[in-house]
Protein backbone atom coordinates (compact mmCIF):
# COMPACT_ATOMS: atom_id res chain seq x y z
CA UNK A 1 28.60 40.74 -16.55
CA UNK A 2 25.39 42.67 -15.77
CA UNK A 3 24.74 44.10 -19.15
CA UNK A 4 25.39 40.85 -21.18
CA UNK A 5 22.84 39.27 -18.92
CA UNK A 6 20.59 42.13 -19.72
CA UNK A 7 21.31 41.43 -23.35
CA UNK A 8 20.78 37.94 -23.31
CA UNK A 9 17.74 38.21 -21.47
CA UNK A 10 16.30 40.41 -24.33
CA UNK A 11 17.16 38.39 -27.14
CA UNK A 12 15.76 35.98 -25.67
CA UNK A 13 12.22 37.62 -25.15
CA UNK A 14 12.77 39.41 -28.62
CA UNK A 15 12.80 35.90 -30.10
CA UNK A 16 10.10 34.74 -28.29
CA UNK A 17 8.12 37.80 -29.58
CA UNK A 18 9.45 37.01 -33.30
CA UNK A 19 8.22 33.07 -32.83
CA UNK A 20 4.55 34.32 -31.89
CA UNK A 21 4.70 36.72 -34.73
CA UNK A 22 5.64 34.53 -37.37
CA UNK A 23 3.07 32.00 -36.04
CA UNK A 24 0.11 34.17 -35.84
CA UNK A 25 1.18 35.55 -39.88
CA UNK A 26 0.85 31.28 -40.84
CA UNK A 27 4.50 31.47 -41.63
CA UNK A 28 6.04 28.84 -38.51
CA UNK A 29 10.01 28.78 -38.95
CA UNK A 30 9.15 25.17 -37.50
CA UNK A 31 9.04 21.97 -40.44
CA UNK A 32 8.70 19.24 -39.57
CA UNK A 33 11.06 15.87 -40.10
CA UNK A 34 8.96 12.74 -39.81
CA UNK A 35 6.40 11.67 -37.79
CA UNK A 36 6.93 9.33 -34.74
CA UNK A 37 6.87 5.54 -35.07
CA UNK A 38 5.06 4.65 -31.54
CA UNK A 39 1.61 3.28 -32.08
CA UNK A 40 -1.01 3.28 -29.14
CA UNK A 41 -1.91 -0.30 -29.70
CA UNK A 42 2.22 -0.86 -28.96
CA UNK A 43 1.79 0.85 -25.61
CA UNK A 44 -1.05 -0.87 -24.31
CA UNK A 45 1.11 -3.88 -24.54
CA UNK A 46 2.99 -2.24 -22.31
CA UNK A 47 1.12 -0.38 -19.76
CA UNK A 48 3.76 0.16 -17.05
CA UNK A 49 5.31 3.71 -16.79
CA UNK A 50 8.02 4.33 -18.43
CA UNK A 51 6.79 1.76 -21.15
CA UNK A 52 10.01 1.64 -22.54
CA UNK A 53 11.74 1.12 -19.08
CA UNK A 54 8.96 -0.29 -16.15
CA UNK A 55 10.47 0.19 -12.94
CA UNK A 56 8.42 -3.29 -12.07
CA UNK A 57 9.29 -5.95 -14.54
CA UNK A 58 5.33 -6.50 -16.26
CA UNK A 59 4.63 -10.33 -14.99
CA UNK A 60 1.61 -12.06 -13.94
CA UNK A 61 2.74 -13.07 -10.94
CA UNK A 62 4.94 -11.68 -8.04
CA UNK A 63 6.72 -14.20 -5.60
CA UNK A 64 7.93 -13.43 -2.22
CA UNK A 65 10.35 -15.62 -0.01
CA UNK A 66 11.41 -15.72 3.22
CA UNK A 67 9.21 -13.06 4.79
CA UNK A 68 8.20 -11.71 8.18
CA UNK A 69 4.96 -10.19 9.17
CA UNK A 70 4.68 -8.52 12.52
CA UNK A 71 0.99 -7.79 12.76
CA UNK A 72 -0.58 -5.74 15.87
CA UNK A 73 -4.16 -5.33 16.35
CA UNK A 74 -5.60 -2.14 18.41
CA UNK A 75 -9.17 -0.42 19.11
CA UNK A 76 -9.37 2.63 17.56
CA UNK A 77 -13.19 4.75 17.31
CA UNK A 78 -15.34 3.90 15.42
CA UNK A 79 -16.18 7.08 14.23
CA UNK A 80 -12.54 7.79 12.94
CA UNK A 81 -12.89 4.35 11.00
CA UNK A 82 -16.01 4.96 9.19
CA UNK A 83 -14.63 8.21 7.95
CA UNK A 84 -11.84 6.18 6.20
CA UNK A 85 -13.70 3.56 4.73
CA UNK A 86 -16.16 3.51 1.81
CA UNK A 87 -19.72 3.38 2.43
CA UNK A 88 -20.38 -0.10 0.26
CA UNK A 89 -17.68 -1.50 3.58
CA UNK A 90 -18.76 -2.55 7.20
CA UNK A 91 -16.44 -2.19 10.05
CA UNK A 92 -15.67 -5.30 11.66
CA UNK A 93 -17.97 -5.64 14.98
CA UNK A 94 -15.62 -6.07 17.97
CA UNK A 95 -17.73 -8.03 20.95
CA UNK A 96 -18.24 -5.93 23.70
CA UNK A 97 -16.60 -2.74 22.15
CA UNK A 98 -19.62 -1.36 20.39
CA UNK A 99 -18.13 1.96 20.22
CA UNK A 100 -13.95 0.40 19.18
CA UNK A 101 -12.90 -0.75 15.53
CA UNK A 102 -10.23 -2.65 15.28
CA UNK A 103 -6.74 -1.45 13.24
CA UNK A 104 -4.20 -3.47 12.09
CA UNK A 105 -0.07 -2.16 12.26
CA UNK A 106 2.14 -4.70 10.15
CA UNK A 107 5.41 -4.71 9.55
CA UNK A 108 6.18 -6.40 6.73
CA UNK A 109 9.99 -7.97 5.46
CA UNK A 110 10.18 -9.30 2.18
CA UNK A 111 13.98 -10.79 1.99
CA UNK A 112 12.98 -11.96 -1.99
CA UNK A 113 10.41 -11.08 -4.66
CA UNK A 114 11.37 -12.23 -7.86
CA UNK A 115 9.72 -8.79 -9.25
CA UNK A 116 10.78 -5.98 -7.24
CA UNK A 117 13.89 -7.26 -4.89
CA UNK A 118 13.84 -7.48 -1.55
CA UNK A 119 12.05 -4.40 0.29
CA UNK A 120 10.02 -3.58 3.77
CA UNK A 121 6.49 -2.32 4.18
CA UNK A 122 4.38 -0.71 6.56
CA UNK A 123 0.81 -1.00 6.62
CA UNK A 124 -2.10 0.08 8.15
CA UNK A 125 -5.60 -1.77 7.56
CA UNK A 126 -8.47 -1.79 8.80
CA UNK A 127 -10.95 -4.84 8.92
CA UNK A 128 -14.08 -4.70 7.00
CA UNK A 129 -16.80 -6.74 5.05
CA UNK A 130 -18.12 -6.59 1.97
CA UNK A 131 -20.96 -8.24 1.24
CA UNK A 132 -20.46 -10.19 4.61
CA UNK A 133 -17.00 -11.47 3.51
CA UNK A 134 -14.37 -10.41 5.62
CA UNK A 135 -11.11 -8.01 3.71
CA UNK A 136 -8.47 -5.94 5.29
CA UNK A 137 -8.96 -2.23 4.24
CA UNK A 138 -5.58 -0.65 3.59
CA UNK A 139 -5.85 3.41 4.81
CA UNK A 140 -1.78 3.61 4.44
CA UNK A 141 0.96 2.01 3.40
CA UNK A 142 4.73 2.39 3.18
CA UNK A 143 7.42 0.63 1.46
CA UNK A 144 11.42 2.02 0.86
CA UNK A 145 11.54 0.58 -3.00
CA UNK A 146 10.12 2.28 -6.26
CA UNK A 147 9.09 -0.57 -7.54
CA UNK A 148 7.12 -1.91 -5.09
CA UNK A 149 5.82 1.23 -4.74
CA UNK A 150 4.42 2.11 -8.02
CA UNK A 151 2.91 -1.54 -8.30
CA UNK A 152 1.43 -1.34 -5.76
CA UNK A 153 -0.51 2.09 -6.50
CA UNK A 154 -0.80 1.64 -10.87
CA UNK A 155 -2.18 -1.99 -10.04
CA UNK A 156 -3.94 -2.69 -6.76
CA UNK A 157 -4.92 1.44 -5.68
CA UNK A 158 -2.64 1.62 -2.98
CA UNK A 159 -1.72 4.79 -1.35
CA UNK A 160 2.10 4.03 -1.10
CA UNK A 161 4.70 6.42 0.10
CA UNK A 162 8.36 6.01 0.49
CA UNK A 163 9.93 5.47 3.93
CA UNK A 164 12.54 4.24 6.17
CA UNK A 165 11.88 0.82 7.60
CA UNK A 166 13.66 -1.30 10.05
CA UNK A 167 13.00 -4.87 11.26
CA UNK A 168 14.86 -6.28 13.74
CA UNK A 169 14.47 -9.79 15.93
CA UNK A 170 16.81 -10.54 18.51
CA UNK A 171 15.98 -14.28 19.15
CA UNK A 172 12.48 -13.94 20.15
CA UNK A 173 12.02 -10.02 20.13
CA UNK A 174 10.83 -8.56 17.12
CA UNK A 175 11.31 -4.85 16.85
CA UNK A 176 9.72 -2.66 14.05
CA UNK A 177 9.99 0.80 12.84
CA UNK A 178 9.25 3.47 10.34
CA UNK A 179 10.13 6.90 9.90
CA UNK A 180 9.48 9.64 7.33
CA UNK A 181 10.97 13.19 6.72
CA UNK A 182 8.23 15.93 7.62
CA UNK A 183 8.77 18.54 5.02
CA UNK A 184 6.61 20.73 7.10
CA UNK A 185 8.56 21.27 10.48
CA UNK A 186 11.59 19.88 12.55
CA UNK A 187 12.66 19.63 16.10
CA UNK A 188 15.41 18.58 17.92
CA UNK A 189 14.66 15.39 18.85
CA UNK A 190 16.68 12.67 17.06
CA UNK A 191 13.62 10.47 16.66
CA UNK A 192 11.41 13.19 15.34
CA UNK A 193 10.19 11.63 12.01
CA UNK A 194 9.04 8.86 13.66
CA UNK A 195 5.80 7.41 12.46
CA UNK A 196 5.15 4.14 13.97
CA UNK A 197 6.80 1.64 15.83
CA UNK A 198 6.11 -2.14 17.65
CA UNK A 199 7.39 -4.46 20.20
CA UNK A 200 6.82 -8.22 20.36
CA UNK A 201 7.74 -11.59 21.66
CA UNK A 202 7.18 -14.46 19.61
CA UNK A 203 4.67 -16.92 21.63
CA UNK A 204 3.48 -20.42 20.80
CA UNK A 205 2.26 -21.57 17.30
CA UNK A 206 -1.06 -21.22 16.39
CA UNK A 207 -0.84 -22.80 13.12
CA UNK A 208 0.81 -23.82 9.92
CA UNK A 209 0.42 -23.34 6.53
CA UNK A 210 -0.54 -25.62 4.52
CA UNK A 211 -3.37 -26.02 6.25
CA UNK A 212 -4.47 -29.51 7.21
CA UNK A 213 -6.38 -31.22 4.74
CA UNK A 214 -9.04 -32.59 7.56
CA UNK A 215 -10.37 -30.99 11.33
CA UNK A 216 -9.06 -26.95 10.92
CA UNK A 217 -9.39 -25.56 14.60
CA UNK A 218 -10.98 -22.28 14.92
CA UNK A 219 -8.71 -20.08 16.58
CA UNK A 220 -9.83 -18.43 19.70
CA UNK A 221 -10.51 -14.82 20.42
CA UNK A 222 -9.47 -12.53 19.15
CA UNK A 223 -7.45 -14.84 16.77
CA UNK A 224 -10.13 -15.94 14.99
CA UNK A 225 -10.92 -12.21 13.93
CA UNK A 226 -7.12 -11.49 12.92
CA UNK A 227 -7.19 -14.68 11.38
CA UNK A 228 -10.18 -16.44 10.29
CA UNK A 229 -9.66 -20.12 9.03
CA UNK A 230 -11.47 -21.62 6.16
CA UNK A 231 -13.28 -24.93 6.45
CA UNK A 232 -11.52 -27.79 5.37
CA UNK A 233 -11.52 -29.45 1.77
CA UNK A 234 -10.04 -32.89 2.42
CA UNK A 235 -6.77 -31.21 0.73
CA UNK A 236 -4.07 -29.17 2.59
CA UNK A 237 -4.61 -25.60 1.34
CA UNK A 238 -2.98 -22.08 1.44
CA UNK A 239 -4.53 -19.16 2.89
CA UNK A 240 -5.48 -16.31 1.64
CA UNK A 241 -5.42 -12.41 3.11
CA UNK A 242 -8.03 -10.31 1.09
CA UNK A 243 -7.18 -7.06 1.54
CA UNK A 244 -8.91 -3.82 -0.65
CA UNK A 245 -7.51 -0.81 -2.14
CA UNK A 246 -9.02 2.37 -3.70
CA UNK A 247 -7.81 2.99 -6.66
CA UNK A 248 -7.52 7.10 -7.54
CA UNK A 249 -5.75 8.25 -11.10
CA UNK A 250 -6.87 11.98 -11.05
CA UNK A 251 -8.03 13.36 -14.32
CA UNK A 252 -6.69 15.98 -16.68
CA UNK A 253 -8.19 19.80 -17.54
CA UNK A 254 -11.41 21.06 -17.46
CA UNK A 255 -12.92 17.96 -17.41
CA UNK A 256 -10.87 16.63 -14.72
CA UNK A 257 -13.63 14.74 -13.10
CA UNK A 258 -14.91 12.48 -16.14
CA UNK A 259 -11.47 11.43 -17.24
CA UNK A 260 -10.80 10.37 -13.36
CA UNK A 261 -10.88 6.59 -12.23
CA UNK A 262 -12.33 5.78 -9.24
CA UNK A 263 -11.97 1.93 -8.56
CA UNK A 264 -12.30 -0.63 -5.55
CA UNK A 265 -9.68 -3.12 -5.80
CA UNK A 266 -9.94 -6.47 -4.47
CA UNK A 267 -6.28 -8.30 -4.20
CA UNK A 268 -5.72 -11.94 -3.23
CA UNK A 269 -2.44 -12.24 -0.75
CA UNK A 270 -1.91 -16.32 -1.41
CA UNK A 271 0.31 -17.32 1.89
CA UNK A 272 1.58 -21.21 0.38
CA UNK A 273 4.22 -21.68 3.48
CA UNK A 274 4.34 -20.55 6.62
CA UNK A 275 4.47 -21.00 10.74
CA UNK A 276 2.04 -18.33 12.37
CA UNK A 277 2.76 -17.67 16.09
CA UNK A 278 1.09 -16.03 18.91
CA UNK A 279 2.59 -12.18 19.55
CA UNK A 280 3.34 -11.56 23.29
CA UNK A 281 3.47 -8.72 25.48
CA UNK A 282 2.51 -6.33 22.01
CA UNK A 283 3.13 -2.82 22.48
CA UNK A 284 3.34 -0.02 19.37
CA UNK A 285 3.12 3.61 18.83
CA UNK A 286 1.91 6.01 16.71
CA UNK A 287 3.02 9.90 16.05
CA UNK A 288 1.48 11.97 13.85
CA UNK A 289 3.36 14.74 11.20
CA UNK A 290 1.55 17.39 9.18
CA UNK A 291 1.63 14.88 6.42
CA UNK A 292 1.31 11.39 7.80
CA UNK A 293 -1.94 12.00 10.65
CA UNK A 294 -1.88 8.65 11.56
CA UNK A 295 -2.18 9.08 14.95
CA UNK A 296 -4.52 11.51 14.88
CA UNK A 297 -7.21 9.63 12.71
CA UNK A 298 -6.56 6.04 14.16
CA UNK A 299 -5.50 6.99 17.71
CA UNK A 300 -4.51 4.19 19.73
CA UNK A 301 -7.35 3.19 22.52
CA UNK A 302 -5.83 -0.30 23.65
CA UNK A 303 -3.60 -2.75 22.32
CA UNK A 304 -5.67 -5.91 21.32
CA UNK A 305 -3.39 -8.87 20.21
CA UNK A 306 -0.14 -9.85 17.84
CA UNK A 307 0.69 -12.28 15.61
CA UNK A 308 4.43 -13.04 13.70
CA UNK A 309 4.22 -14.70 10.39
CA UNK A 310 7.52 -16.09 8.39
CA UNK A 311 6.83 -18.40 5.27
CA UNK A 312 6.49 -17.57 1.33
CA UNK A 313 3.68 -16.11 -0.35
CA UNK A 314 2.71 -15.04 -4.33
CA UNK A 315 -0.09 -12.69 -5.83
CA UNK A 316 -1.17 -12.77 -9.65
CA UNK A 317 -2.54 -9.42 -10.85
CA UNK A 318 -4.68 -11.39 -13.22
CA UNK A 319 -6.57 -12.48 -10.39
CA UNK A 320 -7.61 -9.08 -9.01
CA UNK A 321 -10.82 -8.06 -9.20
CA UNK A 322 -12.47 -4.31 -9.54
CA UNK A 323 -14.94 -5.23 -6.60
CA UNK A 324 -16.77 -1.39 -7.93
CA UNK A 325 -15.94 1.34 -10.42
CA UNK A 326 -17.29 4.33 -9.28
CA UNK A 327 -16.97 6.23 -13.00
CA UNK A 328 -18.94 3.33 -14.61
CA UNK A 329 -22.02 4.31 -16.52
């Protein structure tokens, strides 16, 4: 068995040797048999990876039904903020934390999406404004579906990984969790991959959406920082959640750093249907792996307030903006 391995092996590097030869003497044993068909212009019809095969059906528009958001808002510093943000963003002022930014943990269940199927998301954001408009900055973000996952990063720049997510509400308790292998180490406790995880009671309504055509009420603090409210048109209307991604798609070779894209993404969340209530009693955690450092660069300081969403929302790609490309000349 040994020497026919040994024999194998050098035929093998004696034809490799023989190949190179040949080549170098302009005598290739290669020919070839017809050139491919595929055109460039074909596949920029068809930008989605595999072209032939997108694991997200290429639409304008993706739908969701039926979904849950359990958002909690925490103070985190400052400092730790500002290092995840780009410089063109502001960190949301919090009154009388000069030294706190605020951080917002949502769970996310999406039950239908015409697009992608059903899946769950975690994601961290934090607040910010650009240009004095107010956007939620997303640092991290989870979801357990491919597609969703590689939408989200080709289109809108988010950094999407895969992980285990569980929602559960037992009548007015909402409990939310993620966890996520660690490659890096292991221990014996049965919850060690553990990233995140939240507690809340649903409280009263704050508000429905539509929105009422006439006399929107601004929503106290800190509600009216989780969730501003536009003025009113003299129409119901839907309401929107800006939130901003940074698009990275690293470049090839040498000349890695001209061929990479660098891009601020600016995505409209279009909520058409939906009853938003007060969060009670919030309580979450964080734990940190060699890979996911949540913990350690947003660490927890106090918990701030909740809200629970359930309604319907839709976002068209054709409506996202590049708020800045870095690689622009």
């Amino acid at each position: 068995m040994k020497n026919k391995f040994l024999k194998n092996t050098i035929s093998l590097l004696l034809a490799g040797v023989l190949s190179t030869a040949i080549a170098f003497a302009g005598e290739s044993p290669f020919k070839s048999n017809g050139s491919g068909t595929l055109t460039a212009k074909s596949v920029e019809n068809h930008p989605m990876m595999p072209w032939w095969g997108p694991a997200t059906p290429e639409s304008s528009a993706y739908n969701y039904k039926n979904i849950d958001f359990v958002a909690v808002a925490y103070a985190t510093d400052k400092e730790n903020a500002a290092k995840l943000i780009p410089e063109e963003l502001d960190l949301l002022a919090l009154p009388g934390m000069p030294t706190q930014s605020a951080v917002n943990l949502i769970f996310a269940k999406y039950r239908e999406n015409d697009k992608t199927g059903p899946y769950m998301e975690m994601i961290v954001a934090i607040p910010v404004l650009l240009k004095g408009m107010p956007y939620l900055y997303v640092v991290a973000i989870y979801v357990d579906n491919d597609a969703a996952l590689i939408a989200g990063r080709e289109f809108g720049g988010y950094p999407k990984k895969l992980a285990k997510i569980t929602m559960h509400n037992y009548g007015d308790l909402f409990l939310s969790r993620i966890e996520r292998q660690d490659s890096q180490r292991k221990t014996a406790d049965a919850q060690f991959a553990d990233l995140a995880s939240s507690n809340v009671s649903k409280g009263g309504k704050l508000f429905s959406i539509p929105l009422p055509a006439n006399d929107i009420k601004q929503l106290p603090f800190p509600y009216n920082m989780l969730l501003p409210l536009p003025a009113a048109t003299g129409k119901p209307q839907s309401y929107v959640l800006p939130t901003i991604g940074l698009r990275t798609v690293p470049g090839v070779g040498k000349d890695a750093l001209k061929t990479q894209e660098q891009q601020l993404i600016g995505t409209p969340w279009v909520i058409t249907k939906a009853t938003v209530w007060e969060g009670k009693i919030p309580s979450m955690d964080l734990h940190a792996t060699l890979e996911d450092p949540l913990a350690k660069m947003l660490p927890v300081n106090a918990v701030l307030a909740s809200y629970i969403l359930r309604g319907d929302m839709h976002t068209d790609p054709t409506n996202w903006m590049i708020l800045k490309d870095y690689k622009a000349k």
